[in-house]
Protein backbone atom coordinates (compact mmCIF):
# COMPACT_ATOMS: atom_id res chain seq x y z
CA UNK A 1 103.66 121.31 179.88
CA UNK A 2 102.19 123.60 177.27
CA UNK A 3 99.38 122.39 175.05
CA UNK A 4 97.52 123.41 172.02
CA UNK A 5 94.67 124.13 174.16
CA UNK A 6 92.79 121.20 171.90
CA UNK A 7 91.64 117.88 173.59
CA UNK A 8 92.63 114.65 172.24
CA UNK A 9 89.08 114.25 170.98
CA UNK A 10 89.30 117.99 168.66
CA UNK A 11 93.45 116.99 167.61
CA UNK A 12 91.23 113.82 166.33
CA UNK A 13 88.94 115.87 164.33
CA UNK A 14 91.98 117.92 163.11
CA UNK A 15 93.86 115.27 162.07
CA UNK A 16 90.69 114.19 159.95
CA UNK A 17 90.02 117.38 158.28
CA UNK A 18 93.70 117.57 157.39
CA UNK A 19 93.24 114.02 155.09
CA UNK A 20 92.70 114.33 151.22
CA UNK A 21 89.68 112.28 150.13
CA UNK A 22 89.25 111.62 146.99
CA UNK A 23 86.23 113.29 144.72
CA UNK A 24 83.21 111.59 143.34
CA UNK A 25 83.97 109.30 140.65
CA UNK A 26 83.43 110.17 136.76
CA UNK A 27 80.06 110.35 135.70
CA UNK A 28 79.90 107.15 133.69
CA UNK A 29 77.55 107.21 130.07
CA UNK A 30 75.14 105.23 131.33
CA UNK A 31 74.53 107.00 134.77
CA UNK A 32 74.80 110.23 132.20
CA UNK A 33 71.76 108.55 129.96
CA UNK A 34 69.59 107.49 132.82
CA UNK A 35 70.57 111.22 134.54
CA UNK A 36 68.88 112.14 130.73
CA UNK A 37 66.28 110.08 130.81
CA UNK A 38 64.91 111.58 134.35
CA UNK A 39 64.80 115.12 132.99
CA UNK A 40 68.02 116.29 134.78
CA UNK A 41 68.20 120.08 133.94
CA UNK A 42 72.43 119.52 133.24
CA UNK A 43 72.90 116.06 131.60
CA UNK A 44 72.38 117.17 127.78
CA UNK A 45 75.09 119.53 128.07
CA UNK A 46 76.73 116.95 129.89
CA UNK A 47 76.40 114.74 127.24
CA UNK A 48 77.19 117.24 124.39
CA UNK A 49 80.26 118.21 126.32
CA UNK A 50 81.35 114.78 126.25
CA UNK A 51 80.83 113.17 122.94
CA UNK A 52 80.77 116.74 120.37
CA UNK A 53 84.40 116.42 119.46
CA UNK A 54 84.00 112.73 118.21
CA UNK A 55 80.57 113.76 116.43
CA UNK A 56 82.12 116.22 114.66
CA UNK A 57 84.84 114.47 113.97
CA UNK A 58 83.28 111.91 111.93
CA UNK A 59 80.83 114.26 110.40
CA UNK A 60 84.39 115.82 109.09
CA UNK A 61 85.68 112.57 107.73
CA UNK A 62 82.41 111.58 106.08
CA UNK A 63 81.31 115.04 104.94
CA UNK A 64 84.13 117.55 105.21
CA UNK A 65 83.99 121.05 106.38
CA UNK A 66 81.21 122.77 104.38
CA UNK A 67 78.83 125.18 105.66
CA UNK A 68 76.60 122.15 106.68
CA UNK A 69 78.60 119.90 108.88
CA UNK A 70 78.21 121.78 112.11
CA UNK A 71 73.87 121.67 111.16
CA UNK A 72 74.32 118.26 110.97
CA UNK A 73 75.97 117.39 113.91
CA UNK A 74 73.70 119.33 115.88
CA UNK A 75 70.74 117.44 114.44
CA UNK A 76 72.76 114.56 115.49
CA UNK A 77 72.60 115.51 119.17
CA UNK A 78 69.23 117.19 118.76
CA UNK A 79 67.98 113.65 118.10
CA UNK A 80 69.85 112.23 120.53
CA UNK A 81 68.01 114.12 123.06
CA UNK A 82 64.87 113.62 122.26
CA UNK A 83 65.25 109.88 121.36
CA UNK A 84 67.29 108.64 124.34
CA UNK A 85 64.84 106.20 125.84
CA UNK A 86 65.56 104.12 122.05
CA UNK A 87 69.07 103.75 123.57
CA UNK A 88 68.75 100.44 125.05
CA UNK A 89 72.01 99.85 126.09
CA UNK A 90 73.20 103.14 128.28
CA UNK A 91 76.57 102.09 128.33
CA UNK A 92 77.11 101.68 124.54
CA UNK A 93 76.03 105.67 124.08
CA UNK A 94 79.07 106.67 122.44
CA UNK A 95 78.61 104.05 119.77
CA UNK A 96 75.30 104.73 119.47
CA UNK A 97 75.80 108.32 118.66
CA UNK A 98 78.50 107.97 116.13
CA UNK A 99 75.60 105.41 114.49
CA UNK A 100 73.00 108.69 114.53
CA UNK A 101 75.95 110.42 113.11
CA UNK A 102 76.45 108.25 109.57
CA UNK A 103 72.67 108.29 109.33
CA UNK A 104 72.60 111.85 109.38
CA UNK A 105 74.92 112.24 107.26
CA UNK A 106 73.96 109.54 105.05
CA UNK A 107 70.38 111.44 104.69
CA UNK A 108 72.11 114.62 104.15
CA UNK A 109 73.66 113.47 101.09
CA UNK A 110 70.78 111.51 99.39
CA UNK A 111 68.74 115.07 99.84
CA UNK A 112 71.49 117.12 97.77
CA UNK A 113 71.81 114.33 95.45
CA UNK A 114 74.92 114.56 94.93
CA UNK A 115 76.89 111.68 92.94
CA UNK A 116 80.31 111.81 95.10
CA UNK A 117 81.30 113.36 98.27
CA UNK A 118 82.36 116.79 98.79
CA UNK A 119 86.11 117.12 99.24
CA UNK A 120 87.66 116.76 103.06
CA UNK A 121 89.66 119.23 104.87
CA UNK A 122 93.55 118.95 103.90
CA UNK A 123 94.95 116.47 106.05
CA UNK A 124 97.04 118.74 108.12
CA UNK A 125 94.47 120.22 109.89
CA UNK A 126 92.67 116.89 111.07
CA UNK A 127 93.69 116.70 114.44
CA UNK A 128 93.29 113.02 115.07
CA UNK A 129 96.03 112.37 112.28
CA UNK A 130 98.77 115.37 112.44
CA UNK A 131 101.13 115.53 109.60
CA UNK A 132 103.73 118.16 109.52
CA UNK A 133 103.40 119.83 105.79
CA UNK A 134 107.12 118.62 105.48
CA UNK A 135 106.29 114.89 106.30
CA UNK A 136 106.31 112.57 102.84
CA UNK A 137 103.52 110.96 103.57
CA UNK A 138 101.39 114.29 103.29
CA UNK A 139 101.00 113.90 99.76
CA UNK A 140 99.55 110.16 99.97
CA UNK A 141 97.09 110.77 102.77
CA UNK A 142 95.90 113.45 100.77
CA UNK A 143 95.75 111.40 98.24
CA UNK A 144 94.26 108.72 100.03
CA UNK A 145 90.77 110.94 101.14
CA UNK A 146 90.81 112.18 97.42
CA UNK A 147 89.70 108.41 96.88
CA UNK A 148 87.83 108.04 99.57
CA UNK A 149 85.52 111.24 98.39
CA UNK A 150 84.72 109.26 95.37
CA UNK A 151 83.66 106.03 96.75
CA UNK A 152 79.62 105.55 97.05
CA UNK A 153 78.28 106.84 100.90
CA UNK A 154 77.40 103.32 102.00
CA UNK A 155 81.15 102.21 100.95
CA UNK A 156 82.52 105.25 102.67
CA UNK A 157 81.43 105.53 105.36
CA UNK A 158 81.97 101.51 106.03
CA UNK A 159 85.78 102.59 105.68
CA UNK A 160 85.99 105.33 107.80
CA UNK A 161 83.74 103.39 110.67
CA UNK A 162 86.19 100.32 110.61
CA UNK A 163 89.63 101.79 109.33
CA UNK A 164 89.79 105.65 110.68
CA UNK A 165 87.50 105.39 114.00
CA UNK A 166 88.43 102.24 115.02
CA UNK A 167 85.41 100.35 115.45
CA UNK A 168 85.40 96.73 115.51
CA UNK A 169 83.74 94.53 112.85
CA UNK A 170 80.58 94.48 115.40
CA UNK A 171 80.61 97.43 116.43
CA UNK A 172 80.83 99.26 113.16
CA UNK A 173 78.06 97.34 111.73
CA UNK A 174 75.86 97.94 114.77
CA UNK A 175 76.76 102.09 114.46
CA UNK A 176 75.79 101.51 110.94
CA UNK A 177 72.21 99.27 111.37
CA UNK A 178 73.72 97.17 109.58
CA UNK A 179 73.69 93.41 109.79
CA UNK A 180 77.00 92.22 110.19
CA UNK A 181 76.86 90.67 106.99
CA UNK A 182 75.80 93.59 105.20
CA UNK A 183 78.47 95.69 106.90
CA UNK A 184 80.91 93.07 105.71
CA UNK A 185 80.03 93.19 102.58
CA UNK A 186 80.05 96.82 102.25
CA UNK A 187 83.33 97.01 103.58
CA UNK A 188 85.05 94.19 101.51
CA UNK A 189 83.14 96.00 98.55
CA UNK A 190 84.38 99.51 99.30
CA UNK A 191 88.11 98.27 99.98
CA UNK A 192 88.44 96.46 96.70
CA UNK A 193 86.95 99.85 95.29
CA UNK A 194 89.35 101.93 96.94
CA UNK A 195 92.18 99.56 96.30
CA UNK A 196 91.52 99.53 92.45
CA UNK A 197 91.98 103.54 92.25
CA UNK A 198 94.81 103.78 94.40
CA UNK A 199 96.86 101.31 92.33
CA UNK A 200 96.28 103.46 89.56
CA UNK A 201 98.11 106.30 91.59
CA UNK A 202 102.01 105.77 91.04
CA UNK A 203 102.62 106.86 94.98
CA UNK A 204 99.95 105.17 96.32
CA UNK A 205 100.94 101.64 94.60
CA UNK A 206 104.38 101.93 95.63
CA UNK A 207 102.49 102.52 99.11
CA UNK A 208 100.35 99.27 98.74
CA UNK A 209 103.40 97.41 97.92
CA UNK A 210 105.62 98.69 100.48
CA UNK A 211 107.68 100.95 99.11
CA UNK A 212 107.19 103.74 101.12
CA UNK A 213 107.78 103.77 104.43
């Protein structure tokens, strides 16, 4: 009988190196902090791979698109680097970040002095939330981060922590430095704030009350 001209023991081996084996697992955010913290020559850009979208994200949401917002979220990251050993959770990174973030920002705006926000990009091209420029509801989220530009930082940036990113009550007030108390108070402050203007918007109160849908 013909054979392949292997023996049983190399058809073994071939069999083997025919199987698929799954790759290495993700690189997690803590093993990506301690790979940081040792001085690996790859993990910042790792890191800045990772987390830049949601950075700039929030610097958008907080700040809006002006010349500045890309400076600040690089100072964002340039701290990041060279403060990681204050991390002291290496799982919680992304949390911590987006807390450098509003503290960034937060300083940015106290040095121009400014006494309101400057003005967000038009809805339609925030990714996170698309609208298509025929959808009703344009109007009244436009109208609804017209508002939130005029609201003090502290109350703002409460809002967009807990209502646009998502955060929990904890977690929101820890991104902050906040004490949860504080951040509670800032919130409840800043909705009642917001919720007074909008009322005073015909579209938005028939929003409040329901009758828009």
């Amino acid at each position: 009988m013909a054979t392949s001209g292997l023996s049983e023991s190399d058809a073994g081996k071939a069999g083997r190196w025919g199987e698929v084996h799954p790759g290495p697992a993700p690189e997690t955010d803590a093993e990506l902090v301690e790979a940081l913290k040792r001085g690996n020559g790859g993990a910042a850009g790792r890191l800045y791979d990772r987390h830049a979208a949601s950075v700039l994200g929030l610097v958008y949401r907080l700040l809006g698109r002006e010349a500045d917002s890309e400076d600040v979220a690089q100072e964002v990251f340039i701290y990041a680097f060279s403060s990681i050993d204050k991390l002291r959770e290496p799982a919680a990174l992304k949390g911590w970040l987006l807390g450098v973030t509003a503290g960034k920002v937060r300083s940015h705006l106290r040095r121009r002095r400014r006494q309101r926000w400057l003005h967000l990009l038009p809805h339609e091209e925030l990714p996170e939330l698309p609208v298509e420029p025929s959808d009703p509801h344009t109007a009244l989220l436009r109208e609804v981060y017209r508002i939130l530009d005029q609201l003090p930082p502290d109350d703002r940036i409460a809002i967009v922590m807990r209502r646009i990113e998502g955060l929990s009550v904890d977690d929101a007030a820890k991104a902050c430095g906040m004490s949860l108390s504080t951040f509670k108070r800032r919130l409840t402050r800043g909705e009642a704030r917001f919720l007074a203007r909008a009322k005073k918007q015909p579209a938005l109160a028939s929003w409040l009350t329901g009758g828009v849908s």
